[in-house]
PDB file of N, CA and C in Angstrom:
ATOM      1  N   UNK A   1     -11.893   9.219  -4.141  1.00  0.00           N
ATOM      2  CA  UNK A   1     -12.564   7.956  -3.997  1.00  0.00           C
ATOM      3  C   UNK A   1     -11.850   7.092  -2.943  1.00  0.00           C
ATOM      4  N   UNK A   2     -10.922   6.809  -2.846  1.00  0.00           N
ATOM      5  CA  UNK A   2      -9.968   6.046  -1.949  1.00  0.00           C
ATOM      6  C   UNK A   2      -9.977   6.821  -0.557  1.00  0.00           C
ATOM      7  N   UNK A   3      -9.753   8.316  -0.188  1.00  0.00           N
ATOM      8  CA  UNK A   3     -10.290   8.907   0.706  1.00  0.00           C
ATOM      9  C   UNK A   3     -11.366   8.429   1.153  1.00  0.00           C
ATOM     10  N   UNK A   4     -12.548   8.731   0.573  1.00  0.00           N
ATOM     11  CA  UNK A   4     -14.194   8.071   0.833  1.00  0.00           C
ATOM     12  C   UNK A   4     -13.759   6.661   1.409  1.00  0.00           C
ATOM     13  N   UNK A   5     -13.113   5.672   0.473  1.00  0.00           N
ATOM     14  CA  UNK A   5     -12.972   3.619   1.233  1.00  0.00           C
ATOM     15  C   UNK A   5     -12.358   4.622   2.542  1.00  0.00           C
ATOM     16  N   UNK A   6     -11.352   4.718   2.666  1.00  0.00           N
ATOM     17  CA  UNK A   6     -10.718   4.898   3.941  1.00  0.00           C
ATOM     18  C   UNK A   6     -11.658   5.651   5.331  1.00  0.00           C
ATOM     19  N   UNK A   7     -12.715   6.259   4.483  1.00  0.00           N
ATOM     20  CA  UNK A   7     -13.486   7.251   6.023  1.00  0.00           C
ATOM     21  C   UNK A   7     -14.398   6.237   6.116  1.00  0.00           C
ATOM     22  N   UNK A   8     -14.566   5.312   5.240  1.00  0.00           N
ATOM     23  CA  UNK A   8     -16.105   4.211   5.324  1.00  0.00           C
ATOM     24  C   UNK A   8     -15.352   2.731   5.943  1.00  0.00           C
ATOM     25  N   UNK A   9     -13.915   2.771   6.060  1.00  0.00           N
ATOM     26  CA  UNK A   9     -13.186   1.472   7.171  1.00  0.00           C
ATOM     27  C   UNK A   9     -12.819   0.390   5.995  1.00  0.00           C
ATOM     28  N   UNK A  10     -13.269   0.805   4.902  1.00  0.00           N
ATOM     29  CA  UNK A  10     -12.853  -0.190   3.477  1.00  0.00           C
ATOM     30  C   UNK A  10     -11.000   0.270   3.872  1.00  0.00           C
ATOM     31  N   UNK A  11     -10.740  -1.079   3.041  1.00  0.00           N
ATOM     32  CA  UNK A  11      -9.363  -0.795   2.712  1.00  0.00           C
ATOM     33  C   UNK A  11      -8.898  -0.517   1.050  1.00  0.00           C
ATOM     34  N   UNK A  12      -7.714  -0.393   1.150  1.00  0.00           N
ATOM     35  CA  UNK A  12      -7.243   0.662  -0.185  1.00  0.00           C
ATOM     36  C   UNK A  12      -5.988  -0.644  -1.042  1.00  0.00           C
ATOM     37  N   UNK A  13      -5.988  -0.378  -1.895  1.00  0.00           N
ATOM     38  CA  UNK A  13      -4.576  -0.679  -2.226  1.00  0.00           C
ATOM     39  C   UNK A  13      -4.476   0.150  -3.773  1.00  0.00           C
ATOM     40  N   UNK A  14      -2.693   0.016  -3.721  1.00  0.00           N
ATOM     41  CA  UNK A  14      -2.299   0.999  -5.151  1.00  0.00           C
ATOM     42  C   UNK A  14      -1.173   0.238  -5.706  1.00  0.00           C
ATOM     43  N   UNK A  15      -1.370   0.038  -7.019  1.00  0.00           N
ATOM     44  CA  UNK A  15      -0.347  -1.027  -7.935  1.00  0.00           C
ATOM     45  C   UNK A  15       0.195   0.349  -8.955  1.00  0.00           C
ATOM     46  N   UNK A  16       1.678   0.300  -8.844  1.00  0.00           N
ATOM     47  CA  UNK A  16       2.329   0.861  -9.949  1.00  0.00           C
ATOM     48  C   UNK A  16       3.166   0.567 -10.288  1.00  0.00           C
ATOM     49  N   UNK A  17       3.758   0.284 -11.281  1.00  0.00           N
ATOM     50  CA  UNK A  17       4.867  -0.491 -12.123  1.00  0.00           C
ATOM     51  C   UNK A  17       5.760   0.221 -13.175  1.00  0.00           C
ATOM     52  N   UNK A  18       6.564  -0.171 -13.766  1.00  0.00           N
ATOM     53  CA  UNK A  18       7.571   0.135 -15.128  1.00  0.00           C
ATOM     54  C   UNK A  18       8.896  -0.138 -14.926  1.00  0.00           C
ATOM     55  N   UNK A  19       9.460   0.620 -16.187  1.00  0.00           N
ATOM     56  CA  UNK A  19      11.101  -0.102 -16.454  1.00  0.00           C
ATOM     57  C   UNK A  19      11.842   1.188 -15.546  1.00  0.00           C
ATOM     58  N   UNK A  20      13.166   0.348 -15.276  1.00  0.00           N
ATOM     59  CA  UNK A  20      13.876   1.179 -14.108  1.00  0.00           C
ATOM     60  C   UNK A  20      15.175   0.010 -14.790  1.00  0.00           C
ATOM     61  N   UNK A  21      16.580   0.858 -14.176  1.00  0.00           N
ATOM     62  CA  UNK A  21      18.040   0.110 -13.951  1.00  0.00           C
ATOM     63  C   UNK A  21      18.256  -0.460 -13.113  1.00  0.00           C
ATOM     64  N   UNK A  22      18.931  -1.202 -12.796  1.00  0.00           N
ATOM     65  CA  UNK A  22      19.391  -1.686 -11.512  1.00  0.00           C
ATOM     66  C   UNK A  22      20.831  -1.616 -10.895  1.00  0.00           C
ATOM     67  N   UNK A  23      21.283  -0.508 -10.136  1.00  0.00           N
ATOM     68  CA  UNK A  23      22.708  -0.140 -10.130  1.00  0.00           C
ATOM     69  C   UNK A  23      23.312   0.185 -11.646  1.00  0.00           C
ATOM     70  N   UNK A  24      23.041   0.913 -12.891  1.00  0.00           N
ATOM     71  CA  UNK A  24      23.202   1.198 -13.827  1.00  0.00           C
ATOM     72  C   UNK A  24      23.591  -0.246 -14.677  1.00  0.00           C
ATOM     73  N   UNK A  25      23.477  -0.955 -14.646  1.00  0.00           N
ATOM     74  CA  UNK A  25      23.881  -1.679 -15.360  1.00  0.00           C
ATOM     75  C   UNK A  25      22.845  -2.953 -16.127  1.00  0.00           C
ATOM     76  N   UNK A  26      21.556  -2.904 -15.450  1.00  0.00           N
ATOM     77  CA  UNK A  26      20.606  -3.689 -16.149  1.00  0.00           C
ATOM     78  C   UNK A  26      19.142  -3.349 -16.537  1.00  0.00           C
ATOM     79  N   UNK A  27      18.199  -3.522 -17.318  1.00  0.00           N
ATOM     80  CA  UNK A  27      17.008  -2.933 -17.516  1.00  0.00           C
ATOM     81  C   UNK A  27      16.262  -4.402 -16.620  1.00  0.00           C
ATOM     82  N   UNK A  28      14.926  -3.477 -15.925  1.00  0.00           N
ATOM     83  CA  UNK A  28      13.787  -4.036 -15.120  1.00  0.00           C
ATOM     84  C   UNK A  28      12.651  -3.642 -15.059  1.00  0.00           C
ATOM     85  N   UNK A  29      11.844  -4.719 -15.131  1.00  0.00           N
ATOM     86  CA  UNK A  29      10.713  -3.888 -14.834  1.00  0.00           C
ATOM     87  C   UNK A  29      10.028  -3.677 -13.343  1.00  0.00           C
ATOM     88  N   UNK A  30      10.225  -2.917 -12.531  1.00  0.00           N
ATOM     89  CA  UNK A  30       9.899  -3.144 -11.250  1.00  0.00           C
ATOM     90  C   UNK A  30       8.456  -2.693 -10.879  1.00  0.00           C
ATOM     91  N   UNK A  31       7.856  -3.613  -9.717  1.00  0.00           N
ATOM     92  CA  UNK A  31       6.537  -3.293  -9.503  1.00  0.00           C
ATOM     93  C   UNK A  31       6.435  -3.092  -8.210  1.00  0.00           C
ATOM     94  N   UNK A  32       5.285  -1.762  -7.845  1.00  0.00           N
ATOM     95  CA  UNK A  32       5.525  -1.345  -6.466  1.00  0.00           C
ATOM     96  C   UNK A  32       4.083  -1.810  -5.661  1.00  0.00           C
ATOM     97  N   UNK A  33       4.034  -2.029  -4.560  1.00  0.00           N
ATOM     98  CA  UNK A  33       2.204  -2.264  -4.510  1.00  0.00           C
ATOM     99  C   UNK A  33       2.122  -1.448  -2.868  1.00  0.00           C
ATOM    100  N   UNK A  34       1.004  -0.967  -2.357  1.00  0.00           N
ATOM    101  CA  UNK A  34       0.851  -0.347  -1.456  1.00  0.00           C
ATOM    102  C   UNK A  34      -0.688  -1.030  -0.850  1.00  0.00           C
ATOM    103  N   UNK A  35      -0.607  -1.206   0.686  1.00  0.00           N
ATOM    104  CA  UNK A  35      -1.879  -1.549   0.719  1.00  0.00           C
ATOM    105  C   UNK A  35      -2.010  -1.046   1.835  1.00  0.00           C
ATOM    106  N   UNK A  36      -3.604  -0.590   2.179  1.00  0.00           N
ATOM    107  CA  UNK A  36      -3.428   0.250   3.503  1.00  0.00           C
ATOM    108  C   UNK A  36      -4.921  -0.192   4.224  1.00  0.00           C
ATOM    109  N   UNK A  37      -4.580  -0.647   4.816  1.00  0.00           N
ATOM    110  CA  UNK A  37      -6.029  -1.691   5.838  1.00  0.00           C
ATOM    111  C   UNK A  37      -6.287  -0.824   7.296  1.00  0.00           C
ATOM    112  N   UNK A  38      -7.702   0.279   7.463  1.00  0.00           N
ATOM    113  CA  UNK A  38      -8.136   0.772   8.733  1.00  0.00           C
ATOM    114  C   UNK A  38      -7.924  -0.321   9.951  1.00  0.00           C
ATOM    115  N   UNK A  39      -7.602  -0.129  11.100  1.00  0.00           N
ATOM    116  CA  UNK A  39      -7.970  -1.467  12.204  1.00  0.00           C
ATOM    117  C   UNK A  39      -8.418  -0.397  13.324  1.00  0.00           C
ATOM    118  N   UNK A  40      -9.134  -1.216  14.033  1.00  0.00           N
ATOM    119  CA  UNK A  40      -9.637  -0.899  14.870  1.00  0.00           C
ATOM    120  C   UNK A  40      -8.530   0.143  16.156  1.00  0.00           C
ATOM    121  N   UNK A  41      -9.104   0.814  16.669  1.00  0.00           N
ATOM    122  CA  UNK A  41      -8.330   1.670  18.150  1.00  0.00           C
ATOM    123  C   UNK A  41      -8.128   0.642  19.050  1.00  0.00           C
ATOM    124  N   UNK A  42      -9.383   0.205  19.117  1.00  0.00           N
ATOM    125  CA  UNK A  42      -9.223  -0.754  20.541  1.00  0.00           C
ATOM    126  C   UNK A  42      -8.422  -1.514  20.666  1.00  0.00           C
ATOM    127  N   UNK A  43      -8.147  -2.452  19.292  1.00  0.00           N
ATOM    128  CA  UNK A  43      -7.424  -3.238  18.971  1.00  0.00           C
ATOM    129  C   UNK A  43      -5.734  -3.049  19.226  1.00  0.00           C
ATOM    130  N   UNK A  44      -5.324  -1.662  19.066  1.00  0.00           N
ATOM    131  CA  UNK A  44      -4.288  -1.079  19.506  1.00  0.00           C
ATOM    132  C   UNK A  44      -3.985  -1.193  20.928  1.00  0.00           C
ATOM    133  N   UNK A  45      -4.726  -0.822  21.654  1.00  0.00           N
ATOM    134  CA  UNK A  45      -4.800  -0.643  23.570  1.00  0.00           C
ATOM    135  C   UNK A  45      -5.026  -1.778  24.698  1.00  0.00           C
ATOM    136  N   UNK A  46      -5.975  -2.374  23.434  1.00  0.00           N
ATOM    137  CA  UNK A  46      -6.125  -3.712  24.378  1.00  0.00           C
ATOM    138  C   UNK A  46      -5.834  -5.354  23.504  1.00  0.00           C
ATOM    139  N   UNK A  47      -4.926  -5.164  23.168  1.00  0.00           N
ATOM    140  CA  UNK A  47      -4.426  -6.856  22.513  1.00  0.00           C
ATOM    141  C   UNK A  47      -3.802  -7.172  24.085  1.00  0.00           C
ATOM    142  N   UNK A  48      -3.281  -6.398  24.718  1.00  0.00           N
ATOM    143  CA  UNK A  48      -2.235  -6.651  25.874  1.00  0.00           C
ATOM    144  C   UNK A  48      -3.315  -7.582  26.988  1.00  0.00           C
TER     145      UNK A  48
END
């Protein structure tokens, strides 16, 4: 499904979270997030 947003120029994002240490010595809950936005080619070649 996220394949499919990405070939149709939609953008994506991915939330994942839980408990983790921190340098062994503390409990956390850490949260990761990913987001991934198509842009244009042109936009690459010709901002200049």
């Amino acid at each position: 499904m996220q394949l499919a947003a990405l070939v149709n120029g939609r953008h994506i994002s991915v939330n994942a979270g839980g408990p983790d240490r921190v340098w062994g010595r503390c409990d956390a809950d850490v949260y990761y997030s990913l987001s991934y936005r198509p842009i244009a080619l042109a936009f690459l070649t010709d901002w200049r």
